[in-house]
Protein backbone atom coordinates (compact mmCIF):
# COMPACT_ATOMS: atom_id res chain seq x y z
CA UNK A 1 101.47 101.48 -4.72
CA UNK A 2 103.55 102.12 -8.18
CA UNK A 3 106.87 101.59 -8.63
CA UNK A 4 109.27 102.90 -11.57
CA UNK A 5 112.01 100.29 -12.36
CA UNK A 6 115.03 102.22 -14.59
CA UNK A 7 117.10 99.94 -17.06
CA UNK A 8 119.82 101.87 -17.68
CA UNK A 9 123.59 102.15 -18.99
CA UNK A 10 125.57 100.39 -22.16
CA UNK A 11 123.84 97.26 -23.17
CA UNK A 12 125.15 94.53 -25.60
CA UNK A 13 128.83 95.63 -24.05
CA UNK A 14 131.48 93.07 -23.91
CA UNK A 15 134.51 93.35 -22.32
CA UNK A 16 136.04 94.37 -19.20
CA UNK A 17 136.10 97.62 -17.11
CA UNK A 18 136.25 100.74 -19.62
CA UNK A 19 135.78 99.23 -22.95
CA UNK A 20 133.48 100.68 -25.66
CA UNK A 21 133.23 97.40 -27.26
CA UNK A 22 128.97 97.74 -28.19
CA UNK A 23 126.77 96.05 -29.94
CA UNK A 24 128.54 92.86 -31.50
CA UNK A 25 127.22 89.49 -32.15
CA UNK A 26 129.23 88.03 -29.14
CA UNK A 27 127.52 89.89 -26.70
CA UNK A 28 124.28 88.78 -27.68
CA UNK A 29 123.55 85.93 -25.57
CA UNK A 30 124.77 87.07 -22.29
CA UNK A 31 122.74 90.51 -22.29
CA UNK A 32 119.78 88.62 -23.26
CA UNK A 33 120.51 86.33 -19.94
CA UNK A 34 120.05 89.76 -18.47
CA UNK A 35 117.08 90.71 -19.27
CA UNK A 36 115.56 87.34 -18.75
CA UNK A 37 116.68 88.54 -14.61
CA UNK A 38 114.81 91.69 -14.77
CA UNK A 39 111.76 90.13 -16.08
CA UNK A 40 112.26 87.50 -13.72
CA UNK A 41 112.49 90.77 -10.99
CA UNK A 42 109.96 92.80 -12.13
CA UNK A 43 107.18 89.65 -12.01
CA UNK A 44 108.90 88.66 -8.49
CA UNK A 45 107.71 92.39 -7.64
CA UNK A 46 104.72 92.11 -9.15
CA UNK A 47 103.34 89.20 -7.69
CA UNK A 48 104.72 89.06 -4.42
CA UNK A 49 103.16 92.78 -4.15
CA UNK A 50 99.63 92.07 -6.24
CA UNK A 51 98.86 96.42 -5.25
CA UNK A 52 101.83 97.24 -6.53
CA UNK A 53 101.64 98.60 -10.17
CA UNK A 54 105.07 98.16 -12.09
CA UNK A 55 106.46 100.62 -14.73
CA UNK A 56 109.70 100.46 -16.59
CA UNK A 57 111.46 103.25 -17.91
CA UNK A 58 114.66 101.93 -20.96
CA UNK A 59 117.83 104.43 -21.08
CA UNK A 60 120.22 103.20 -23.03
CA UNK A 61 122.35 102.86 -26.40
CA UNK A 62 121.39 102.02 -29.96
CA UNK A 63 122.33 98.27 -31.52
CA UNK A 64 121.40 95.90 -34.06
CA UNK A 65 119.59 93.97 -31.04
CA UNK A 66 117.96 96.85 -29.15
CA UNK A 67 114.52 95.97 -29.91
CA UNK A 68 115.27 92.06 -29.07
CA UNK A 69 116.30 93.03 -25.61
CA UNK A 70 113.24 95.45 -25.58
CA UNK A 71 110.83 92.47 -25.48
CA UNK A 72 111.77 91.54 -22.12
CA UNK A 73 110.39 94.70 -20.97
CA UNK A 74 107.57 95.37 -23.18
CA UNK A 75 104.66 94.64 -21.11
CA UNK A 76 105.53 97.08 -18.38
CA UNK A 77 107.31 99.56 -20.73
CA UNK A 78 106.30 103.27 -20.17
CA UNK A 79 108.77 105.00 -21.81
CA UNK A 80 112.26 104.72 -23.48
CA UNK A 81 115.43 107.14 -24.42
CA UNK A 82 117.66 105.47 -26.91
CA UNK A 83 120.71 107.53 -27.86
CA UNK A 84 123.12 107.50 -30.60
CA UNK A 85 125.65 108.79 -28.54
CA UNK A 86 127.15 108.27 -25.45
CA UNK A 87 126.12 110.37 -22.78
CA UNK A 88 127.21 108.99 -19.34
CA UNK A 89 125.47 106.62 -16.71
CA UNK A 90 124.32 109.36 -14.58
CA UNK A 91 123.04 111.66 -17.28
CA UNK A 92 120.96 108.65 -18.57
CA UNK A 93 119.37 108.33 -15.49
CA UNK A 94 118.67 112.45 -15.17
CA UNK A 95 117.33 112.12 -18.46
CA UNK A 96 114.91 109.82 -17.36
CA UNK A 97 113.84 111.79 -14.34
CA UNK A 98 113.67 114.85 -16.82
CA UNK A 99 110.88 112.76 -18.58
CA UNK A 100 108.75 111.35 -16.08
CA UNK A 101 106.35 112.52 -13.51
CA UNK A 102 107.37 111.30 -10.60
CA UNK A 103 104.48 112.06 -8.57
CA UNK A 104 102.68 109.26 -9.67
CA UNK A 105 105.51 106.77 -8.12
CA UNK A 106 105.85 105.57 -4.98
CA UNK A 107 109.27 103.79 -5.51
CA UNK A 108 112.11 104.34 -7.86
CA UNK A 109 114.55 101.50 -9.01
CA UNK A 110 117.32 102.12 -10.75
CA UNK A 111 119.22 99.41 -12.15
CA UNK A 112 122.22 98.78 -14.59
CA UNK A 113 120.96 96.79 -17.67
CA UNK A 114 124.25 95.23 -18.40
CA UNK A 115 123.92 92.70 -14.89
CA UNK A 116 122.24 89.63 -14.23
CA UNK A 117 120.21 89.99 -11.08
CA UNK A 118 120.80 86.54 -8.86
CA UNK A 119 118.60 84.65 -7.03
CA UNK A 120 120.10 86.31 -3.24
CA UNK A 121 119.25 89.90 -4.60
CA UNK A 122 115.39 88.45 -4.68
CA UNK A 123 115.80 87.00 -1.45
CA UNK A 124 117.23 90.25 0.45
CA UNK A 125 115.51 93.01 -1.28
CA UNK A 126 112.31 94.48 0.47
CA UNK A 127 109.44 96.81 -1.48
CA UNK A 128 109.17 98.36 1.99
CA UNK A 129 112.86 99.74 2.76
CA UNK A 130 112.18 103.31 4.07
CA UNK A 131 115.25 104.56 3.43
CA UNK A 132 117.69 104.93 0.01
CA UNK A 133 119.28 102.16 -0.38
CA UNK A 134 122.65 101.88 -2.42
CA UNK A 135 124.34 97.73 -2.58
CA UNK A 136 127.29 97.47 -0.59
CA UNK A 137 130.08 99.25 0.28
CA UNK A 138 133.15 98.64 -2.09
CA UNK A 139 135.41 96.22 -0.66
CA UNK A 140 138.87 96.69 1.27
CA UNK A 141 136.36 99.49 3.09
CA UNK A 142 137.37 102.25 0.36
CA UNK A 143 135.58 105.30 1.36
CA UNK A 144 135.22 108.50 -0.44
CA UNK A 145 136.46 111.25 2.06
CA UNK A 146 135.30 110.21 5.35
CA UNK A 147 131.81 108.24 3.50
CA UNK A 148 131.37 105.02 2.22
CA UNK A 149 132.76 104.34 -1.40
CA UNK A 150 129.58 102.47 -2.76
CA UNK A 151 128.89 99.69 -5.31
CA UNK A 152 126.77 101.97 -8.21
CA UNK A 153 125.19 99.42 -10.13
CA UNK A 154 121.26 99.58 -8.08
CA UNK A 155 119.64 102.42 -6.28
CA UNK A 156 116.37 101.87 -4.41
CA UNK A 157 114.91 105.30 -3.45
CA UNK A 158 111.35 105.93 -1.88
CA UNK A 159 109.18 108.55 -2.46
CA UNK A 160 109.89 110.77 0.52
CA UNK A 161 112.86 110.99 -1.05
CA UNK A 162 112.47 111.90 -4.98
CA UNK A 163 112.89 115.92 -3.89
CA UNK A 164 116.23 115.03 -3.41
CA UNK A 165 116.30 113.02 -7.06
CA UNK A 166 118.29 116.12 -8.96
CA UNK A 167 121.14 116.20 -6.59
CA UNK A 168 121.63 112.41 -7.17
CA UNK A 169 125.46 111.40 -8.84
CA UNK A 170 125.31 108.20 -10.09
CA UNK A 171 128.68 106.50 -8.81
CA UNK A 172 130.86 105.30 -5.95
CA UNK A 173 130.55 108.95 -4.69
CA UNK A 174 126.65 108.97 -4.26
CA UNK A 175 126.59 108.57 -0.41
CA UNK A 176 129.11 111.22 0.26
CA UNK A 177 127.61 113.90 -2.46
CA UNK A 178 124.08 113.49 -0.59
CA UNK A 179 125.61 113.82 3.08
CA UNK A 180 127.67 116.58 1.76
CA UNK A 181 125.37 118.75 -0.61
CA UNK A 182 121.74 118.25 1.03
CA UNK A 183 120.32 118.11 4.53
CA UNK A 184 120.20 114.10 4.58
CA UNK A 185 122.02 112.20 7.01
CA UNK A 186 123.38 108.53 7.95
CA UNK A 187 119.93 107.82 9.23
CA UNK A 188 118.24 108.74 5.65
CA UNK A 189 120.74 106.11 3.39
CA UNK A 190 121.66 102.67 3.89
CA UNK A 191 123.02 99.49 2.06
CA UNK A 192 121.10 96.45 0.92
CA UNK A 193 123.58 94.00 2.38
CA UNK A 194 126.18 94.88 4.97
CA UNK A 195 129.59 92.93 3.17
CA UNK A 196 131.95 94.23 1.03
CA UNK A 197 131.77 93.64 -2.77
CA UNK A 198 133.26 95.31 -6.01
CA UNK A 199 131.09 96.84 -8.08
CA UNK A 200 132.99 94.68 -11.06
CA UNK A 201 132.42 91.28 -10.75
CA UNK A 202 135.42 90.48 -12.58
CA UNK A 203 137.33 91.90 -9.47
CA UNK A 204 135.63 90.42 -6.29
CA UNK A 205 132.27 88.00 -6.02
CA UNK A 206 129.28 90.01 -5.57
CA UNK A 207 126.33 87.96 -4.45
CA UNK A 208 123.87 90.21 -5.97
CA UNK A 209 124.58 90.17 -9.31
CA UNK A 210 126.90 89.71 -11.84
CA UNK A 211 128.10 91.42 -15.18
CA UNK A 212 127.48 89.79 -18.43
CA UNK A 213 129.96 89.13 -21.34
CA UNK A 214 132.91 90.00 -19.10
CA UNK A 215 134.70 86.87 -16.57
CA UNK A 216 133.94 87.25 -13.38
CA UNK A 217 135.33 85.74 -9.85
CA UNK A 218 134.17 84.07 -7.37
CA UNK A 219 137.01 85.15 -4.95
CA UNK A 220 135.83 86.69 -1.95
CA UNK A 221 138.58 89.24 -0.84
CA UNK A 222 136.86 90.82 2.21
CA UNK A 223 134.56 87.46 3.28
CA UNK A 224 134.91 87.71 6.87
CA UNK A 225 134.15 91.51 7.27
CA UNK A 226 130.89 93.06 7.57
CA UNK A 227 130.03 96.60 7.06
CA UNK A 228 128.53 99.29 9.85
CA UNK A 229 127.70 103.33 8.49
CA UNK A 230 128.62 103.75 12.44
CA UNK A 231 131.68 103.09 12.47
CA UNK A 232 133.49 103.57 9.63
């Protein structure tokens, strides 16, 4: 088995929802706390699964502290796009794709680089999901037409289904642009836990993860409800 993990998005941000704020001394510490997570995750992977092979794939912006954060990944680094510019969070990850030969994967992670994986996300997640996996559902059950309105920030996505890889949109719509612009169905996508969360943990507590250099809550707004894809 081999498994591509993608790092992706603004690192060294600091702020709150929408800011460009990049790259300043402030945000130093708390990205670093990051990546200390996904090297934390990516040896959880690696040793729980010995025959699994990990690879990780950086997309993401230049600072003065790129190649500190870099370190965390170095070992299993197979590749890196490091822009000047700001291109978007789902052409970053297309970019990636673009570069890569995906045939040689079994898995593909994609994960935000600017959040701190916690200790629950370990617990729950499972190398053998058979389906694409997306977090939650965004809380107060927002939905995107008639589909699930879904928390962005981690995609888990097995091989059978990398054909479908181009037609991916990064975002709250991805559930509802797959149903609606490919064959795949409710029985093809799925969440990794079934509560409702924001995607910003400054908004709602999210027990998978939280984003650094930016407050977040640990108000629960939707505690007592639990999600079904059957009955929205």
């Amino acid at each position: 088995m081999k498994t591509l993990i993608i790092f992706l998005g603004e690192s060294f941000r600091l702020g709150s929802q929408n800011n460009r704020n990049i790259g300043t001394p402030e945000s130093y510490d708390g990205q670093m706390k990051a990546g200390e997570s996904h090297n934390k995750f990516i040896r959880f992977l690696s040793d729980k699964n010995p025959n699994n092979k990990i690879e990780v794939f950086l997309a993401t912006y230049n600072t003065p502290y790129y190649q500190d954060l870099k370190n965390y990944y170095e070992e299993f680094l197979v590749g890196e796009n490091v822009y000047d510019n700001v291109i978007g969070y789902n052409n970053l990850f297309h970019e990636t794709i673009s570069k890569i030969n995906t045939d040689q994967y079994d898995i593909i992670i994609s994960i935000r680089i600017d959040i701190l994986l916690k200790d629950h996300f370990f617990d729950i997640f499972d190398i053998n999901w058979e389906t694409i996996r997306v977090t939650f559902n965004v809380w107060f059950k927002h939905k995107c037409g008639r589909h699930p309105r879904i928390g962005d920030f981690i995609y888990f996505i097995p091989k059978k289904y990398f054909s479908y890889l181009s037609k991916f949109v990064l975002g709250h719509e991805t559930w509802q642009m797959l149903i609606e612009h490919t064959d795949l169905t409710y029985d093809n996508i799925d969440v990794m836990i079934n509560t409702y969360h924001d995607s910003d943990t400054e908004k709602d507590f999210n027990p998978l993860y939280c984003i650094v250099n930016r407050p977040h809550t640990d108000i629960w707004h939707t505690q007592n409800e639990n999600f079904d894809k059957n009955r929205l």
